[in-house]
Structure formats: structure tokens, C-alpha cells
N, C-alpha and C. Protein backbone atom coordinates (compact mmCIF):
# COMPACT_ATOMS: atom_id res chain seq x y z
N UNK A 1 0.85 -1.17 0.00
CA UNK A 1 0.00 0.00 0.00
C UNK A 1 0.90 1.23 0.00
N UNK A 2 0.74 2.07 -0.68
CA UNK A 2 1.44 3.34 -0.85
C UNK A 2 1.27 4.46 0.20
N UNK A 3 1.69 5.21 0.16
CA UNK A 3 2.05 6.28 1.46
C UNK A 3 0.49 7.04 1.03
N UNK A 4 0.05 7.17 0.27
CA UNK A 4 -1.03 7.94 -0.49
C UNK A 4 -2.51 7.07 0.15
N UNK A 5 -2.62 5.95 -0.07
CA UNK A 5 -3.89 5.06 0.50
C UNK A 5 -3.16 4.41 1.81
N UNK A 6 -2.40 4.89 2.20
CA UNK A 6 -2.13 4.74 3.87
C UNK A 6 -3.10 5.76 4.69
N UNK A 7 -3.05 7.00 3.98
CA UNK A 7 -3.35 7.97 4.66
C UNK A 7 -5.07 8.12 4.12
N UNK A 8 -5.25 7.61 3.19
CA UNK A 8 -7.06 7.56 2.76
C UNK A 8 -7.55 6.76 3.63
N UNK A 9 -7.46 5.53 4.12
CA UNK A 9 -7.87 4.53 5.48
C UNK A 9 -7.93 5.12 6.85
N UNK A 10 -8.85 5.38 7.45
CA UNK A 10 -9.09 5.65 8.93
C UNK A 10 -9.66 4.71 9.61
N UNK A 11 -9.20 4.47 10.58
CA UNK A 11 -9.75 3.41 11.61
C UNK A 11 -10.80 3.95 12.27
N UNK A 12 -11.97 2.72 12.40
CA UNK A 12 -13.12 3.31 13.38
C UNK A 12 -12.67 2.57 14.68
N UNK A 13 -12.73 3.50 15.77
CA UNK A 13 -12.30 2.69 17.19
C UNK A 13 -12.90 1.72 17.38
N UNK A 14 -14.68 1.76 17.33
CA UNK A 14 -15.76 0.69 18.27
C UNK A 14 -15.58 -0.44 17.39
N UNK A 15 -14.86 -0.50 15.78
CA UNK A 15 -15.31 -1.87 14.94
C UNK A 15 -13.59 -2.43 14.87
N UNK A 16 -12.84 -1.34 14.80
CA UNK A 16 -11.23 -1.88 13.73
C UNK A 16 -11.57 -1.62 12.69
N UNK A 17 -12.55 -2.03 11.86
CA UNK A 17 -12.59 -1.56 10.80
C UNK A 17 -12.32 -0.47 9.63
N UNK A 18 -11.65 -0.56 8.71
CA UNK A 18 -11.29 0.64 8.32
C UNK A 18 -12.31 0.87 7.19
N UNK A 19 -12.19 2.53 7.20
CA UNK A 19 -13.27 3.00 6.19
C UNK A 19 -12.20 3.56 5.11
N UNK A 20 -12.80 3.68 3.99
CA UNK A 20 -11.45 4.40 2.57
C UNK A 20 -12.80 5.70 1.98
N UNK A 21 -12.35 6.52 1.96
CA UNK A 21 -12.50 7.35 0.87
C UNK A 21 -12.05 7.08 -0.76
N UNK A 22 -13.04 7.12 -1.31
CA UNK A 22 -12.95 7.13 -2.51
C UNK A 22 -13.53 8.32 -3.57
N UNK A 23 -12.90 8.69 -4.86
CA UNK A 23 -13.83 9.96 -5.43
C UNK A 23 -14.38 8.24 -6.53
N UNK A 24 -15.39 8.89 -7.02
CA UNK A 24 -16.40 8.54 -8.36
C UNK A 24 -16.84 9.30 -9.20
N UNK A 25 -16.93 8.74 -10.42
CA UNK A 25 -17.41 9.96 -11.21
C UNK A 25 -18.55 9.41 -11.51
N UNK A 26 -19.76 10.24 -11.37
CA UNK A 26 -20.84 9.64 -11.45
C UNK A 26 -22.02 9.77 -13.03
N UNK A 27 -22.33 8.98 -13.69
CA UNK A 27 -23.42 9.17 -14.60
C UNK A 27 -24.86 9.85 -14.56
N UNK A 28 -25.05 10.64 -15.56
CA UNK A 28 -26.34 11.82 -15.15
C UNK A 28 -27.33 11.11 -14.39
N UNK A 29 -27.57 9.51 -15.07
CA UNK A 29 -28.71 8.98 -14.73
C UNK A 29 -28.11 8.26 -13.24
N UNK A 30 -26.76 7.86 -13.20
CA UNK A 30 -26.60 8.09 -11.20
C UNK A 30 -27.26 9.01 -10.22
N UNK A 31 -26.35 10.07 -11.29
CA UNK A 31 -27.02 11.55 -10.03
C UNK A 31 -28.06 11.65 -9.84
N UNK A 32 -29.09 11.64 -10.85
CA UNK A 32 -30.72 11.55 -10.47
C UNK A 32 -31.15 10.41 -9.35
N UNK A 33 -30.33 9.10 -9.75
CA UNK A 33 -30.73 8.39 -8.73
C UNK A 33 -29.97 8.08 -7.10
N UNK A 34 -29.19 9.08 -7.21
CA UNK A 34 -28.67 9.43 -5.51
C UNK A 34 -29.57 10.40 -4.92
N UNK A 35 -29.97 11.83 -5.59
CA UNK A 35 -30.94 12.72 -5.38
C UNK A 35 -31.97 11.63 -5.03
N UNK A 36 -32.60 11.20 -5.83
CA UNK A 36 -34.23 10.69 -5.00
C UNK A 36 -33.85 9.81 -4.37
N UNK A 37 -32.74 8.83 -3.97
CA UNK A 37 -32.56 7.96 -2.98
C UNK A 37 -32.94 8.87 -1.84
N UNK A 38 -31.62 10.07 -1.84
CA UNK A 38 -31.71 10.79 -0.20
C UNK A 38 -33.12 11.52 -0.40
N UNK A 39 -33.70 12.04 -1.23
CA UNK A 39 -34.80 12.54 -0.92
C UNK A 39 -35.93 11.66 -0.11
N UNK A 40 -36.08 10.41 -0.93
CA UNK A 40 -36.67 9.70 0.05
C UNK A 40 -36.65 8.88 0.62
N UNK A 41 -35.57 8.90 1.67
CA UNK A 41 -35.03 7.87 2.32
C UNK A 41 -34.18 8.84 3.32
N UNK A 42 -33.66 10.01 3.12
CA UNK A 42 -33.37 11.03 4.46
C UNK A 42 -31.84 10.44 4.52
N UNK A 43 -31.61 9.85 3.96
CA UNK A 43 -30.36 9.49 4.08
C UNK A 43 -29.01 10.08 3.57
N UNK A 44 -27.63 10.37 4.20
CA UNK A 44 -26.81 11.37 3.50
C UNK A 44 -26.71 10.34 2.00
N UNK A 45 -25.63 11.03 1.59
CA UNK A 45 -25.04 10.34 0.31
C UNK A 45 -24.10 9.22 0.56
N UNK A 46 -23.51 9.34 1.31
CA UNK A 46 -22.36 8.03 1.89
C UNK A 46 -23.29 7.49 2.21
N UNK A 47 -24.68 7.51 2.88
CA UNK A 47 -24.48 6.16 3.36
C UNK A 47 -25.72 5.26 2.31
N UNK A 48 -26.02 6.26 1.18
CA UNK A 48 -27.19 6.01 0.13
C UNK A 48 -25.85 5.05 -0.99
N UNK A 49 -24.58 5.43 -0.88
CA UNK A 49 -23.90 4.50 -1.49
C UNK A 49 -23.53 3.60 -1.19
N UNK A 50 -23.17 3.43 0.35
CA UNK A 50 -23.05 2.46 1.00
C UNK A 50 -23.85 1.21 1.12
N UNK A 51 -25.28 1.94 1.49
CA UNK A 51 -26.41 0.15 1.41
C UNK A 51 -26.37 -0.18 -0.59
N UNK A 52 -26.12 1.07 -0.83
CA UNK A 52 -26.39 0.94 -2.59
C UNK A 52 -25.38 -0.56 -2.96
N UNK A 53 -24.17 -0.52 -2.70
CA UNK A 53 -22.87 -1.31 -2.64
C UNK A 53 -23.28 -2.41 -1.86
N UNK A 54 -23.82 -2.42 -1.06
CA UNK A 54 -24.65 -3.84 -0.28
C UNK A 54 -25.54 -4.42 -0.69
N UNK A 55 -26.06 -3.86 -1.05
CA UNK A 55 -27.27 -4.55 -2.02
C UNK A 55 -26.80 -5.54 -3.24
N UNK A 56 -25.54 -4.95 -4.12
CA UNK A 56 -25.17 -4.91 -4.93
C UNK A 56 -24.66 -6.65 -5.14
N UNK A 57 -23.63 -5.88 -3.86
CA UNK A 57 -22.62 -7.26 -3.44
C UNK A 57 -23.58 -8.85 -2.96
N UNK A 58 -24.52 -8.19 -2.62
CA UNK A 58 -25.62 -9.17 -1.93
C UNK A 58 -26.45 -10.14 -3.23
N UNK A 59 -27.02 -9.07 -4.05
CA UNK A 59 -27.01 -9.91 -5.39
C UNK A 59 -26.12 -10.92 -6.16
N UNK A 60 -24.83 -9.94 -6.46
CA UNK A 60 -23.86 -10.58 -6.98
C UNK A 60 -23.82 -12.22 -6.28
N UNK A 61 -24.10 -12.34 -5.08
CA UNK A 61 -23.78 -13.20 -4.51
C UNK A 61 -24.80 -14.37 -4.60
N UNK A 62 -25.80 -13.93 -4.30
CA UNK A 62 -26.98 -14.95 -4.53
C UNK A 62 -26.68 -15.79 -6.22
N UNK A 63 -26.74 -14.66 -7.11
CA UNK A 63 -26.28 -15.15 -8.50
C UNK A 63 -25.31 -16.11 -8.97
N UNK A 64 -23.84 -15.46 -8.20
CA UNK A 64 -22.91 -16.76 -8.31
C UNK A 64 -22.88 -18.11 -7.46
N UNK A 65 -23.91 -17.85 -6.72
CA UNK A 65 -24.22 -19.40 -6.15
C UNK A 65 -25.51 -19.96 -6.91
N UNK A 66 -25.88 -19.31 -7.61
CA UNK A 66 -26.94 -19.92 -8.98
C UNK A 66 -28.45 -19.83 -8.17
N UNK A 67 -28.29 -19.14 -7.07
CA UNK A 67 -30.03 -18.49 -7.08
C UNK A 67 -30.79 -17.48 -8.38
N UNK A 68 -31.59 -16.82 -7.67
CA UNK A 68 -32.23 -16.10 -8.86
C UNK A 68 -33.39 -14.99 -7.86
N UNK A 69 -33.40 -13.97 -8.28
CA UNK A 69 -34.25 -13.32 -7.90
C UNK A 69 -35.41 -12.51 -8.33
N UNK A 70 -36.48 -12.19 -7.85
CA UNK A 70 -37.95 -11.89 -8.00
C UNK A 70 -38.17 -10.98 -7.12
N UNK A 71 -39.39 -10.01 -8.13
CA UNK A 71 -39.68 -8.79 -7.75
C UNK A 71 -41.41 -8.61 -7.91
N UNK A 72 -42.31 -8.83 -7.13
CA UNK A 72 -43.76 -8.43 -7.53
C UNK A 72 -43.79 -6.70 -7.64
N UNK A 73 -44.81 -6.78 -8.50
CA UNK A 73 -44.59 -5.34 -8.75
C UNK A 73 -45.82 -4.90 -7.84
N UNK A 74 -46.03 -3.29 -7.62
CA UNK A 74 -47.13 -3.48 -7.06
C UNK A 74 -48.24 -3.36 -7.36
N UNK A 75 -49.47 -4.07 -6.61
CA UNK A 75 -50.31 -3.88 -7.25
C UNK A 75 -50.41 -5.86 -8.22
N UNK A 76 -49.57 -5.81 -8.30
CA UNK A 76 -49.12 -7.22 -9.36
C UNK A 76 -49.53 -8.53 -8.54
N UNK A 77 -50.10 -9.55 -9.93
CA UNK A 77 -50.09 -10.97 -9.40
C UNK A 77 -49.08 -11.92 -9.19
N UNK A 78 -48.24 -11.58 -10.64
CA UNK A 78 -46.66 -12.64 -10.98
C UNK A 78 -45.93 -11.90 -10.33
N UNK A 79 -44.85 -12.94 -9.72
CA UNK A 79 -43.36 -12.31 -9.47
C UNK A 79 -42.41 -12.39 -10.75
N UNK A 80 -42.14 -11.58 -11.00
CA UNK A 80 -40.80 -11.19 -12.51
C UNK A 80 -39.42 -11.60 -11.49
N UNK A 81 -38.88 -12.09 -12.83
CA UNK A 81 -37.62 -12.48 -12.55
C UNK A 81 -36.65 -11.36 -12.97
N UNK A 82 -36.01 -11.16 -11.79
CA UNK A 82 -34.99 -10.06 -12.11
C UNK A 82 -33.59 -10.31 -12.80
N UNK A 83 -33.22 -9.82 -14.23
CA UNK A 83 -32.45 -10.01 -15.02
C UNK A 83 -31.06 -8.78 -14.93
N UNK A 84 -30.09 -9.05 -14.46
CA UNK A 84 -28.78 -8.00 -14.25
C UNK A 84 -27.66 -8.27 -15.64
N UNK A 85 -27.78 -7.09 -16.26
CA UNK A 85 -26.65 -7.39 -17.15
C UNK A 85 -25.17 -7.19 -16.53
């Protein structure tokens, strides 16, 4: 690790855990969808990326163990199968 992401890592006391700063560059149709995340959900932006990245990883995961996931819509009878390119 370089002297540069030595100093991006901060330790949280209560976990050990370290947190990193990162920049992103984000896509128009991101930004719209961080805006209405925190709009409705009250949530800052770190942490609207944060469950965003959990979610993410959480899929990924179900997938490579060859589950599959479903979404009723609302209002809806069928559950749709959710397709991730």
C-alpha cells in the first residue's frame, strides 16, 4: 500500500474496521438516482452508497451461487424475474 492510500484509510475505534475514501465519477442517470434515494429515504449520500454497494454485493452473490431473484410489482399478481446485465 502506498504512502497515499495509507493515509485515505481511517480506523473506526468501536469496529477496527477501516473505512477508505474514494472519489467517483458519477453518470447523469446516477445523479438523479442518488438525489431521489436521499430525498426519500433522508439518508446522507455516503451512506445512500453504502447500502447501494450492499445490495449490490448481496445480489452478486446470490447469482454466483446460482439463485435467482424476483420482484412483484405493485399492485401485481406474478413475481418477474430479475435479469442483471
Amino acid at each position: 500500500m502506498s504512502e497515499t492510500e495509507r493515509t485515505a484509510v481511517t480506523r473506526h475505534p468501536a469496529s477496527g474496521v477501516g473505512a477508505e475514501r474514494t472519489t467517483t465519477n458519477l453518470t447523469p442517470r446516477s445523479v438523479r438516482a442518488i438525489h431521489n434515494l436521499v430525498d426519500w429515504t433522508g439518508c446522507t449520500k455516503t451512506d445512500t452508497i453504502n447500502r447501494a454497494l450492499q445490495i449490490y454485493e448481496f445480489i452478486q452473490q446470490v447469482m454466483k451461487n446460482g439463485g435467482t431473484l424476483h420482484v412483484r410489482q405493485s399492485g401485481g399478481a406474478e413475481l418477474e424475474r430479475l435479469t442483471f446485465f
